[in-house]
N, C-alpha and C. Protein backbone atom coordinates (compact mmCIF):
# COMPACT_ATOMS: atom_id res chain seq x y z
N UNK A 1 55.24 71.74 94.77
CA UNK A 1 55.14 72.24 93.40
C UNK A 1 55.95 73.51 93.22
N UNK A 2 55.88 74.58 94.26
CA UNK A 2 56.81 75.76 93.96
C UNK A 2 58.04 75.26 93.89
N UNK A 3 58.94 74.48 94.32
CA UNK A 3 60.18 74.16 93.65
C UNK A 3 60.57 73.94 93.15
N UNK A 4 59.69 73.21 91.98
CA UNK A 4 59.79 73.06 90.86
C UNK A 4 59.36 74.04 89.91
N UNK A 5 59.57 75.48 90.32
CA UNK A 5 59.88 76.43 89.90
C UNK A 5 60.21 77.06 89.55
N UNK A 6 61.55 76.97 90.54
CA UNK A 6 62.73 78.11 91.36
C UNK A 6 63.79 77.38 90.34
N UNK A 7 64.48 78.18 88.84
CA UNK A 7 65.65 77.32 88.38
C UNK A 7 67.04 77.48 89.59
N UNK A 8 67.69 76.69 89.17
CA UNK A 8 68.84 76.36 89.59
C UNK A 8 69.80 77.63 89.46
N UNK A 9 69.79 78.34 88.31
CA UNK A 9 70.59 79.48 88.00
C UNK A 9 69.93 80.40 87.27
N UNK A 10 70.14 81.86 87.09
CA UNK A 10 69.21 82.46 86.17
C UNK A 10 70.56 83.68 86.07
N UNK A 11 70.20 83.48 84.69
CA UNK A 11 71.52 84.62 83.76
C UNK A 11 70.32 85.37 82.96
N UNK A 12 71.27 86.44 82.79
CA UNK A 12 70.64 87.67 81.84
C UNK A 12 70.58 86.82 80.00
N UNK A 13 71.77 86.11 79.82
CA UNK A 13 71.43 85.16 78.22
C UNK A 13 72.37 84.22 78.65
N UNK A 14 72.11 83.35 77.11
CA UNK A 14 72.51 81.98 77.25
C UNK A 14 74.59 82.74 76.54
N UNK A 15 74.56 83.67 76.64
CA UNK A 15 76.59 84.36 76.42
C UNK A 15 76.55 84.08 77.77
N UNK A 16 76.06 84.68 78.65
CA UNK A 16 76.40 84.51 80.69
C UNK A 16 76.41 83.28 81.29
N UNK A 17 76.10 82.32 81.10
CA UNK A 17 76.60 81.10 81.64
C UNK A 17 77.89 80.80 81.59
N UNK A 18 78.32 80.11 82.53
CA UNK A 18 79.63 79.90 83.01
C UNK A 18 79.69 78.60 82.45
N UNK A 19 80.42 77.67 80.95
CA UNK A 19 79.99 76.71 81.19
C UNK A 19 81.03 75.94 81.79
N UNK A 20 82.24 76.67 82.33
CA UNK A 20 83.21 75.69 83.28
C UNK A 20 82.63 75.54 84.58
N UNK A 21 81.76 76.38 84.93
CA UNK A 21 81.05 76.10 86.42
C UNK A 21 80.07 74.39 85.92
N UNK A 22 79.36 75.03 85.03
CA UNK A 22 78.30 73.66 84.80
C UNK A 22 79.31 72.37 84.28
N UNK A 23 80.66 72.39 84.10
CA UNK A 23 81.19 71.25 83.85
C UNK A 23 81.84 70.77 85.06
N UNK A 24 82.21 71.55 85.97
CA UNK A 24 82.30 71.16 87.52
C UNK A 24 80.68 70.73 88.26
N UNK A 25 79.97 71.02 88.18
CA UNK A 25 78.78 70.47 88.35
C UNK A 25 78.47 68.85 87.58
N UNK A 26 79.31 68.86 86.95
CA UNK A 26 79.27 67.41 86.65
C UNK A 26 78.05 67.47 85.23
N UNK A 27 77.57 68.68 84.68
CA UNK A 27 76.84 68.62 83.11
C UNK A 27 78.00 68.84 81.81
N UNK A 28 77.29 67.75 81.21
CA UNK A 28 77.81 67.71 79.74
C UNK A 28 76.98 67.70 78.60
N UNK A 29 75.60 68.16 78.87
CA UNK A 29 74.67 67.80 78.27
C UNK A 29 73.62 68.94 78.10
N UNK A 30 73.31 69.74 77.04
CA UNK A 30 72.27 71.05 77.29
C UNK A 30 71.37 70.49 76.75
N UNK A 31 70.07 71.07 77.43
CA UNK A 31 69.19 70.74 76.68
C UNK A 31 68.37 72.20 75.98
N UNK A 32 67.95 72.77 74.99
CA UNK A 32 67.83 74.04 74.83
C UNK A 32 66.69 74.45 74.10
N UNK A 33 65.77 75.15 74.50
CA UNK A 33 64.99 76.08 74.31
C UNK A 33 65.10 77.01 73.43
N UNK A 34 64.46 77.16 72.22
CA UNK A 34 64.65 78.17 70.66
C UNK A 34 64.15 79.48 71.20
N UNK A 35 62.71 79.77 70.69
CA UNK A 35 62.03 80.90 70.87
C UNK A 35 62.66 81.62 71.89
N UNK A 36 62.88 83.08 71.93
CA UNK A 36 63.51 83.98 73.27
C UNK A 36 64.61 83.22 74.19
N UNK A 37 64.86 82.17 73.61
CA UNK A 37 65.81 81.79 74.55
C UNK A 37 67.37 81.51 73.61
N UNK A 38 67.06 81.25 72.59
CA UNK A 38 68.69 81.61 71.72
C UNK A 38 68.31 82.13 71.04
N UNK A 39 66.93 82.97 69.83
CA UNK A 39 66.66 83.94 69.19
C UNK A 39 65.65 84.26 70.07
N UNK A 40 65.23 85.87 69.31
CA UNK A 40 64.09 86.28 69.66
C UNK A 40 63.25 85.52 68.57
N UNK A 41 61.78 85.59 69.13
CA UNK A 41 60.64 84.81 68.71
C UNK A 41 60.88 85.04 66.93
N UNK A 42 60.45 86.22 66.65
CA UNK A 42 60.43 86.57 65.26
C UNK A 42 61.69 86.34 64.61
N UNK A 43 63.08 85.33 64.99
CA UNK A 43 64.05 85.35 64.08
C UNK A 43 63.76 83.87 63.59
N UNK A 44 63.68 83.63 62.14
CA UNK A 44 63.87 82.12 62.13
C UNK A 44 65.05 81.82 61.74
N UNK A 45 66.01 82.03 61.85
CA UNK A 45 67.10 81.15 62.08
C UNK A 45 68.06 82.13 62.87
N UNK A 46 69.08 81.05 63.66
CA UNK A 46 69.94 81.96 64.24
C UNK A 46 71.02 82.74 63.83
N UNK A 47 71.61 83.80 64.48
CA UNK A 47 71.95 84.96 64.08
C UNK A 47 74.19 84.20 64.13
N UNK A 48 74.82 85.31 64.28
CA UNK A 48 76.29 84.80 63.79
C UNK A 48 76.34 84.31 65.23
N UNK A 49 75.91 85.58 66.33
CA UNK A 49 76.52 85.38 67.89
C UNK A 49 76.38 83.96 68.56
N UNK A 50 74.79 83.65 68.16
CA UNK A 50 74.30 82.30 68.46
C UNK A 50 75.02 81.12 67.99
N UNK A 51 75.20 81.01 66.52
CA UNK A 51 75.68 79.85 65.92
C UNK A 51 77.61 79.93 66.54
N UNK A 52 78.51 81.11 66.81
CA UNK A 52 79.17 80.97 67.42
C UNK A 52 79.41 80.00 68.54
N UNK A 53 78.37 80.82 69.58
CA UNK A 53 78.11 80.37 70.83
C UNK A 53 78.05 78.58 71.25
N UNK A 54 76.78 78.50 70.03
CA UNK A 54 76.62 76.76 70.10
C UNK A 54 77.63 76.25 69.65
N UNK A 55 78.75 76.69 68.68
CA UNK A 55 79.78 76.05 67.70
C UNK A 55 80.59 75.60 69.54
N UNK A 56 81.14 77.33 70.49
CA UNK A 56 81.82 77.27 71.67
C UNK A 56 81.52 75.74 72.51
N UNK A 57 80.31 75.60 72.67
CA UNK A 57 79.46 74.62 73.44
C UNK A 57 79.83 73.79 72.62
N UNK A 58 80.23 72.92 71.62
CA UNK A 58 80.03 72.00 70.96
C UNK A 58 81.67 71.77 70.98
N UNK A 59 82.40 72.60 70.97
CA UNK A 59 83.80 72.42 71.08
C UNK A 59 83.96 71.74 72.25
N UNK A 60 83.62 72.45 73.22
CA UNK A 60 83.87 72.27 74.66
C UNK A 60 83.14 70.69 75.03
N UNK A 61 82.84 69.94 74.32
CA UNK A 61 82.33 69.06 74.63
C UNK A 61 80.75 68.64 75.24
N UNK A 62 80.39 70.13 75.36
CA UNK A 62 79.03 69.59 75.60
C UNK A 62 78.03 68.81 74.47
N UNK A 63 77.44 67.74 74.62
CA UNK A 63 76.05 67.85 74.01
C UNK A 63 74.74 68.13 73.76
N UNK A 64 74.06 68.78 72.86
CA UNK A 64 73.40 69.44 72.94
C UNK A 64 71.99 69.34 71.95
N UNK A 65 70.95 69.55 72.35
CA UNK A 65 69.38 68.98 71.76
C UNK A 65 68.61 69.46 72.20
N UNK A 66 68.12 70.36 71.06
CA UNK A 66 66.86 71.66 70.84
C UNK A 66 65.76 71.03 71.32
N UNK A 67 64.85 71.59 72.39
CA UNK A 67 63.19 70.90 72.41
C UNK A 67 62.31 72.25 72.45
N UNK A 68 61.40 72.28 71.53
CA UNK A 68 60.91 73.48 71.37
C UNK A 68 59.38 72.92 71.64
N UNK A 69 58.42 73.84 72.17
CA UNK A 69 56.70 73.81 71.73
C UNK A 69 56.52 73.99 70.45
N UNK A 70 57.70 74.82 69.84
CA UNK A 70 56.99 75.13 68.43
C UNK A 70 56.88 73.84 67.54
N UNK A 71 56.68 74.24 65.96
CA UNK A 71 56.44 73.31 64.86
C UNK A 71 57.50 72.62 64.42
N UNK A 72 57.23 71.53 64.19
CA UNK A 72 58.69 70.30 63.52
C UNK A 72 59.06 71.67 62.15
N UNK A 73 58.89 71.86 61.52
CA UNK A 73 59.25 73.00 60.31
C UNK A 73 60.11 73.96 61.12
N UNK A 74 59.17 74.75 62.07
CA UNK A 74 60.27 75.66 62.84
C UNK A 74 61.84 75.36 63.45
N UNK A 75 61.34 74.24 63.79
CA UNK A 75 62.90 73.08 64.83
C UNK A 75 63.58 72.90 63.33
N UNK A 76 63.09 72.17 62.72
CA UNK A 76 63.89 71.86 61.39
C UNK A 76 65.06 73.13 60.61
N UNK A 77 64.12 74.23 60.33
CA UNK A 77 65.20 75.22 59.99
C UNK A 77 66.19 75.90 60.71
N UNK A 78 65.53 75.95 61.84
CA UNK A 78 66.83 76.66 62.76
C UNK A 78 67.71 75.38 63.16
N UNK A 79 67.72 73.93 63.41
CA UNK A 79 68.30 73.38 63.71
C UNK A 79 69.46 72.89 62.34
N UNK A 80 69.03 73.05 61.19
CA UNK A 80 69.68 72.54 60.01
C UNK A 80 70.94 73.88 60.07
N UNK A 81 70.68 74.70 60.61
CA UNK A 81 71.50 75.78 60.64
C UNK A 81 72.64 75.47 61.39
N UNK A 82 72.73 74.80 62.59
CA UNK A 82 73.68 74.43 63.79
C UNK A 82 74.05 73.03 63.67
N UNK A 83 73.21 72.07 62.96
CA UNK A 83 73.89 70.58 63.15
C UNK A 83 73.68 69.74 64.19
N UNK A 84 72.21 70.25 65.07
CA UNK A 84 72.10 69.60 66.19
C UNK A 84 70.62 68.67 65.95
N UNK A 85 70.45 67.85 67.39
CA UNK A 85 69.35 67.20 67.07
C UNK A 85 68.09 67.79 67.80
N UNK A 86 66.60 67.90 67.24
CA UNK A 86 66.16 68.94 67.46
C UNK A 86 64.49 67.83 67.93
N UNK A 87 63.93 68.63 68.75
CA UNK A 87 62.28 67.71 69.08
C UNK A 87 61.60 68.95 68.95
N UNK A 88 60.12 68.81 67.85
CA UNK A 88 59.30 69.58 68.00
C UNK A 88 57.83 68.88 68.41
N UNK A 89 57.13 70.38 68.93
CA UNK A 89 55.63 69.94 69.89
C UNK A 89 55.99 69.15 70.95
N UNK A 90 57.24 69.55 71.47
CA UNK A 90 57.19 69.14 72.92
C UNK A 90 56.32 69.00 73.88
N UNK A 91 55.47 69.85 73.92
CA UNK A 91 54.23 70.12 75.19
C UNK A 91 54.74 70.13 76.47
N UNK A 92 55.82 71.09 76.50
CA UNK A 92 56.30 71.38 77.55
C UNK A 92 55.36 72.23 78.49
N UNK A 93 55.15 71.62 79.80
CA UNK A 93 56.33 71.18 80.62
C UNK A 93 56.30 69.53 80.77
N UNK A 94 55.50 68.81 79.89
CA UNK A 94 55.35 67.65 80.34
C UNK A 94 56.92 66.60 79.88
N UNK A 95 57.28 65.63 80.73
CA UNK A 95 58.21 64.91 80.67
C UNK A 95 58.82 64.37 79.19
N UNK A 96 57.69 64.02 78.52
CA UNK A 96 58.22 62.96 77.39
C UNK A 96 59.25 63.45 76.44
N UNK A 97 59.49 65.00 76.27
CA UNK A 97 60.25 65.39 75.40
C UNK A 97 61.61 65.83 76.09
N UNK A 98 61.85 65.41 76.98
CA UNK A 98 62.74 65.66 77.76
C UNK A 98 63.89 64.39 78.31
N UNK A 99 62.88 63.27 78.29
CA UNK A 99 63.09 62.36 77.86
C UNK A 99 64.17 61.67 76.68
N UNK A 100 63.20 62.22 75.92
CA UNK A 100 63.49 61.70 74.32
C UNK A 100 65.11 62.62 74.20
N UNK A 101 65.13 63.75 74.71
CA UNK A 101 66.16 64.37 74.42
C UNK A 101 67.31 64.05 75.18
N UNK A 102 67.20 63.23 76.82
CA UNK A 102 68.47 62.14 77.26
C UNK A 102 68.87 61.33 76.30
N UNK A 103 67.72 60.21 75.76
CA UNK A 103 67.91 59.41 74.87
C UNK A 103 68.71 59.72 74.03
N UNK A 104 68.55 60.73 72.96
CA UNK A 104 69.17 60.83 71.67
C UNK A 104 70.77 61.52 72.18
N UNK A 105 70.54 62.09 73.34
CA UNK A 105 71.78 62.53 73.91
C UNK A 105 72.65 61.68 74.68
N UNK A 106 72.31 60.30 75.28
CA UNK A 106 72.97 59.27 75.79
C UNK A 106 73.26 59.86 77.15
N UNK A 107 72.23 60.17 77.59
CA UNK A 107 72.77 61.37 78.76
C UNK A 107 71.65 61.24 80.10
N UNK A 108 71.93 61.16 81.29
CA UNK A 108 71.50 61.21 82.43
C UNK A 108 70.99 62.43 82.84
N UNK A 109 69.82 62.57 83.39
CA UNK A 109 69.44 63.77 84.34
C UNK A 109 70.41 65.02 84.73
N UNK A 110 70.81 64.30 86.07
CA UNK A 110 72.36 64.78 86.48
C UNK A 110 73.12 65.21 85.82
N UNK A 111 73.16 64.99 84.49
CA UNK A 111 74.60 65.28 83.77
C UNK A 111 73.94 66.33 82.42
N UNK A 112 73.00 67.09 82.94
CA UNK A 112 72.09 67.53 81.42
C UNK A 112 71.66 68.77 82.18
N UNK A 113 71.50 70.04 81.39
CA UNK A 113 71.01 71.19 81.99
C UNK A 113 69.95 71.67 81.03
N UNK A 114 68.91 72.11 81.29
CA UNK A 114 68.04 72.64 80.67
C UNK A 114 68.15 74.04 80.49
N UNK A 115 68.02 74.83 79.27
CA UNK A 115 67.91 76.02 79.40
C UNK A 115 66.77 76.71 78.26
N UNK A 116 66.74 77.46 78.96
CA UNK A 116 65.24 78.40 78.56
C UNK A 116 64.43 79.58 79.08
N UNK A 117 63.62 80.15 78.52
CA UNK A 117 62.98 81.36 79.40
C UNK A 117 61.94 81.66 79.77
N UNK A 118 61.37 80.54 79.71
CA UNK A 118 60.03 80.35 81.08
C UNK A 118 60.28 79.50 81.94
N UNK A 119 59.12 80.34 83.22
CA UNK A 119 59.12 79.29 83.93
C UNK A 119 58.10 78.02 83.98
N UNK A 120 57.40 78.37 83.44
CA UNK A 120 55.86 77.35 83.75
C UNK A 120 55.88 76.23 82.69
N UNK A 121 57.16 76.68 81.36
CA UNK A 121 57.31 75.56 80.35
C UNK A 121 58.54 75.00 80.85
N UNK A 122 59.76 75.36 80.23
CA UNK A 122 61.19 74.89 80.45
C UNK A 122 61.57 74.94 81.95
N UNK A 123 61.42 75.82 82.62
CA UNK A 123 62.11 75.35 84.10
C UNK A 123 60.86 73.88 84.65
N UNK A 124 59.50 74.62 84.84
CA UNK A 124 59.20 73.45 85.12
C UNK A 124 59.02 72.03 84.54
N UNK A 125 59.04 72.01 83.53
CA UNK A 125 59.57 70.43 82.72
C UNK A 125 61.35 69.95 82.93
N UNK A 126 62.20 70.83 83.11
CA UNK A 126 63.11 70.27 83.17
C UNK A 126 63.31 69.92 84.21
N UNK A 127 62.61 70.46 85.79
CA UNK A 127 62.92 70.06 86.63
C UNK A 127 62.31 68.88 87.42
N UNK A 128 60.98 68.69 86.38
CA UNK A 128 59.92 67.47 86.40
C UNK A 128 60.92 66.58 85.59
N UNK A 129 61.77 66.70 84.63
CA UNK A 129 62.48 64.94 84.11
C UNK A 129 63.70 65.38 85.31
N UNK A 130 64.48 66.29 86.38
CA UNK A 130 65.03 66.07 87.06
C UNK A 130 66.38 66.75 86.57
N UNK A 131 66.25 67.64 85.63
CA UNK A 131 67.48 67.82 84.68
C UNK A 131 67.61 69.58 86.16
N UNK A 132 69.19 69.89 85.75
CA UNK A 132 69.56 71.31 86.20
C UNK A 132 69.32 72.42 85.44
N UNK A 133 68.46 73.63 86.07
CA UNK A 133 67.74 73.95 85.07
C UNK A 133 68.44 75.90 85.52
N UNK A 134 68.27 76.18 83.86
CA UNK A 134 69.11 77.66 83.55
C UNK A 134 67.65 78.73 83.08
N UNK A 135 67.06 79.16 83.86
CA UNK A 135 66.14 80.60 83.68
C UNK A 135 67.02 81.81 83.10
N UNK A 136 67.05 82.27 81.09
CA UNK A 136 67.37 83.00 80.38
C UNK A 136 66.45 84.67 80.44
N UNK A 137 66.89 85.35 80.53
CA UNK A 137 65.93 86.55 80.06
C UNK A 137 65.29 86.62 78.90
N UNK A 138 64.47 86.41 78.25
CA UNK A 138 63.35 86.40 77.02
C UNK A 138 63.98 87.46 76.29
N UNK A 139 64.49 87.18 74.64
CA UNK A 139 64.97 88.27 73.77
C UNK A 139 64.01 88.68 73.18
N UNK A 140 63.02 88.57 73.52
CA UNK A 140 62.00 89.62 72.59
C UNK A 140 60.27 89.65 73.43
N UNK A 141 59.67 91.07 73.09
CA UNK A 141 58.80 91.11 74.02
C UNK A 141 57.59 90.45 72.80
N UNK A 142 57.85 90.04 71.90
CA UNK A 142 56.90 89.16 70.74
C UNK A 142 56.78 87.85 71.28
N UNK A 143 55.17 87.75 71.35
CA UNK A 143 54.71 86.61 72.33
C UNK A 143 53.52 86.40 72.19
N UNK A 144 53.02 85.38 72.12
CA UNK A 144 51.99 84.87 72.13
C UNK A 144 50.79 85.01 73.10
N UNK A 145 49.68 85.64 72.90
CA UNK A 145 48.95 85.64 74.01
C UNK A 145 49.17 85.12 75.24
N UNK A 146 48.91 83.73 75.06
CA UNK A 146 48.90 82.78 76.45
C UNK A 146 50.50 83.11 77.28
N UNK A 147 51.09 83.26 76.24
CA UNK A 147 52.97 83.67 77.08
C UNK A 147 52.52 84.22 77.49
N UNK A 148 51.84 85.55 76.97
CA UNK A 148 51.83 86.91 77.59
C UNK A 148 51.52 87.01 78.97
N UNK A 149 50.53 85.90 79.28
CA UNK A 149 49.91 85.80 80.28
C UNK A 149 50.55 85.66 81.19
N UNK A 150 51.54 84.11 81.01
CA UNK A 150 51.60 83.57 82.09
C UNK A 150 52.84 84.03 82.38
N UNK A 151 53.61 85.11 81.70
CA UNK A 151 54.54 86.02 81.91
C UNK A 151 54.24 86.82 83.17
N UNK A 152 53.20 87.05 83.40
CA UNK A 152 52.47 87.85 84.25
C UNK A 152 52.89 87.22 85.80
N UNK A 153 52.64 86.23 85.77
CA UNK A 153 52.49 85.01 86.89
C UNK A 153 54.38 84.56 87.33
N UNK A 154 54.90 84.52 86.11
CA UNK A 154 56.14 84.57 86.06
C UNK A 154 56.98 85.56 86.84
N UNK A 155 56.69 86.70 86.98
CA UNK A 155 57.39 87.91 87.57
C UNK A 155 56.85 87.28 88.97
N UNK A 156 55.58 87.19 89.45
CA UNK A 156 55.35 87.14 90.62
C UNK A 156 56.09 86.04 90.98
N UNK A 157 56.41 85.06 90.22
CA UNK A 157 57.09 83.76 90.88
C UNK A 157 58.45 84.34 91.30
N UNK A 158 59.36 85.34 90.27
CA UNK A 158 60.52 85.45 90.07
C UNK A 158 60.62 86.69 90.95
N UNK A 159 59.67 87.25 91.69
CA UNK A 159 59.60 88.31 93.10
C UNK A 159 59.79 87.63 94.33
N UNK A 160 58.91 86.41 94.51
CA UNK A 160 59.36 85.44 95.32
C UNK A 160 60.69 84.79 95.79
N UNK A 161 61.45 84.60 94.55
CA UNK A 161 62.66 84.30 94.61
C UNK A 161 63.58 85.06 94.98
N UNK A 162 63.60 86.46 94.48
CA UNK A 162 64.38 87.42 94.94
C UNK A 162 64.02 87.56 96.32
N UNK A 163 63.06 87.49 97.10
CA UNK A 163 63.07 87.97 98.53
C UNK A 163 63.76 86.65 99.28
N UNK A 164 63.19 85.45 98.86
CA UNK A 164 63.31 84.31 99.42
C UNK A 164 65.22 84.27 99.35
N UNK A 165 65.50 84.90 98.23
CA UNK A 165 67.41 84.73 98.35
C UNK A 165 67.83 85.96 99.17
N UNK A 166 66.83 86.91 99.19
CA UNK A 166 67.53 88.36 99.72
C UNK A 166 67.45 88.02 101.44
């Protein structure tokens, strides 16, 4: 179970990814995480840098499909903003929305990266459907109780890792 933990890569934001490294890795396919992971919690829609960013990614050929915990309303507005295809009430970390998001993406495991900024939702669901998975730094300390929590649990995981690489 702890390895399905440990992401694959972990950048300070979703600007620091390399995505010519992840296209030598053989991904063409993001899968992406809203809340703190391309806005902070409290923005509902995304900002110029973001919609840039995804426009970059979308040039470059990746494909790309929002899966959020939050509300179909929430996915809906920020996604009508970018032009992408979007799943809400994921219930991440569990498989099915991860799933659904190969599907609509025509896209394999292997060839799909997850990104996001937890670990106990997005790393471990993406690495439960098998996808390569990108640990973001959280843009905002606005959070939901239960985050709050398991934020807590999160550092200790992400202390682990640092010794275990050091």
């Amino acid at each position: 179970m702890y390895k399905k933990l440990i992401p694959d890569m972990i950048v300070e934001s979703i600007h620091k990814i390399d995505l010519n490294l992840l296209k030598e890795k053989g991904i063409s396919n993001l899968v992406l995480d809203i809340d703190n992971t391309l806005v902070p919690k409290e923005s509902k829609i995304p900002d110029k840098t973001t919609i840039e960013w995804l426009e970059k990614v979308k040039k470059e050929g990746f494909g790309v499909c929002l899966v959020s915990n939050n509300t179909k309303k929430r996915v809906n507005e920020f996604r009508e903003k970018i032009d992408v295809p979007g799943i809400a009430w994921a219930i991440k970390p569990r498989k099915g929305a991860f799933k659904k998001a190969l599907k609509i993406l025509d896209a394999k495991p292997h060839e799909t990266a997850l990104i996001g900024d937890q670990i106990f939702t997005d790393i471990l669901g993406g690495k439960r459907a098998g996808l390569y998975t990108i640990l973001v730094k959280p843009l905002s300390k606005e959070e939901l109780g239960w985050t709050k929590l398991m934020r807590k649990a999160e550092r200790h995981v992400l202390k682990r890792i640092e010794r275990y690489e050091n």
